[in-house]
Protein backbone atom coordinates (compact mmCIF):
# COMPACT_ATOMS: atom_id res chain seq x y z
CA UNK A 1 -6.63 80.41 77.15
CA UNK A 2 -8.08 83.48 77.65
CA UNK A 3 -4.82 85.03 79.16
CA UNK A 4 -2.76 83.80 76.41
CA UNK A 5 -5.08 85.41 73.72
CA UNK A 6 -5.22 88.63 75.22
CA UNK A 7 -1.49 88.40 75.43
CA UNK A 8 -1.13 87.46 71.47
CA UNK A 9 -3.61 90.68 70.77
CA UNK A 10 -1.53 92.92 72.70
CA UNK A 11 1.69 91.87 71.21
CA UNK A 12 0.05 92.02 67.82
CA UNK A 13 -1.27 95.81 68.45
CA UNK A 14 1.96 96.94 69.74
CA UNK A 15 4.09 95.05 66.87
CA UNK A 16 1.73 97.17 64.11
CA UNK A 17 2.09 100.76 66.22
CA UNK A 18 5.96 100.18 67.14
CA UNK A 19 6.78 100.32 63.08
CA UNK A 20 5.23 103.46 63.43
CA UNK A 21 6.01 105.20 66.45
CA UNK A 22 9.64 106.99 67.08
CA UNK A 23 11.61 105.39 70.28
CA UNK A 24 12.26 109.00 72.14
CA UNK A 25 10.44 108.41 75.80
CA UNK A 26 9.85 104.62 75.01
CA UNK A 27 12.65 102.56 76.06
CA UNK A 28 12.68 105.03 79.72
CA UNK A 29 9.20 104.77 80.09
CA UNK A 30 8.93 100.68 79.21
CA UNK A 31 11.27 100.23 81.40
CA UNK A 32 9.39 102.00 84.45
CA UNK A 33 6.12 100.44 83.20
CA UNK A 34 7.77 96.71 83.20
CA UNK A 35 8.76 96.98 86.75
CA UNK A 36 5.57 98.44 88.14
CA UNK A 37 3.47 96.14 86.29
CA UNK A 38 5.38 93.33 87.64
CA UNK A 39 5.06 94.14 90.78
CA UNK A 40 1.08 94.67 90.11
CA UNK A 41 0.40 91.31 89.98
CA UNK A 42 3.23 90.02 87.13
CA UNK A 43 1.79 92.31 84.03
CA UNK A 44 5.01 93.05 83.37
CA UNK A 45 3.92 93.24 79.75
CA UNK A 46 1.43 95.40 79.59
CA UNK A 47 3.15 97.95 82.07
CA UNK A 48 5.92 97.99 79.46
CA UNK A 49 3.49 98.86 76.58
CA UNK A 50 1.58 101.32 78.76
CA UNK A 51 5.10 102.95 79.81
CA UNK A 52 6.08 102.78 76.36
CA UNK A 53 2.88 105.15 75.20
CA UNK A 54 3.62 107.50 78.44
CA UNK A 55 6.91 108.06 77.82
CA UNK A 56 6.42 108.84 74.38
CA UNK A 57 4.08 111.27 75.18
CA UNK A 58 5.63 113.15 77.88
CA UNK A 59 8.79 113.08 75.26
CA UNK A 60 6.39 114.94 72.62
CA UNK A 61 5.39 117.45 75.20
CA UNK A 62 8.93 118.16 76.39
CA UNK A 63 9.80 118.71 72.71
CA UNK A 64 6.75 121.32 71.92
CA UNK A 65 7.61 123.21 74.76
CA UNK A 66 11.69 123.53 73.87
CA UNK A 67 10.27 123.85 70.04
CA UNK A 68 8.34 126.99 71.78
CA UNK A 69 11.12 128.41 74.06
CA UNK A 70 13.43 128.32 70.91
CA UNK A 71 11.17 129.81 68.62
CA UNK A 72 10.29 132.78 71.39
CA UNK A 73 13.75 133.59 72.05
CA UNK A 74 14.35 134.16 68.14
């Protein structure tokens, strides 16, 4: 029971973010983050929403740093 509520809490937590949150990194990054957490003992959930939130953020750093190339070479 206690596996299946943690699971519900997740899935609610990540259905109230995801209306928020812009898809560049996310569907890379879930991907990645499904596979090793099903590997790591069949979390396969949880990798996805942790790979989801990395890949997002290494997609927002990419972009600040071609946002700051572009505006140095003007």
């Amino acid at each position: 029971m206690k596996k299946f509520s943690t699971l519900v809490l997740t899935l609610g937590m990540l259905m109230a973010v995801s209306s928020q949150v812009e898809a560049k990194g996310c569907i890379k990054g879930a991907a990645v983050g499904a596979v090793a957490g099903h590997v790591a003992h069949h979390h396969g959930v949880l990798g996805a929403a942790a790979g989801c939130a990395v890949g997002h953020h290494e997609a927002n750093k990419k972009q600040a740093n071609d946002d700051n190339k572009a505006a140095q070479k003007h």
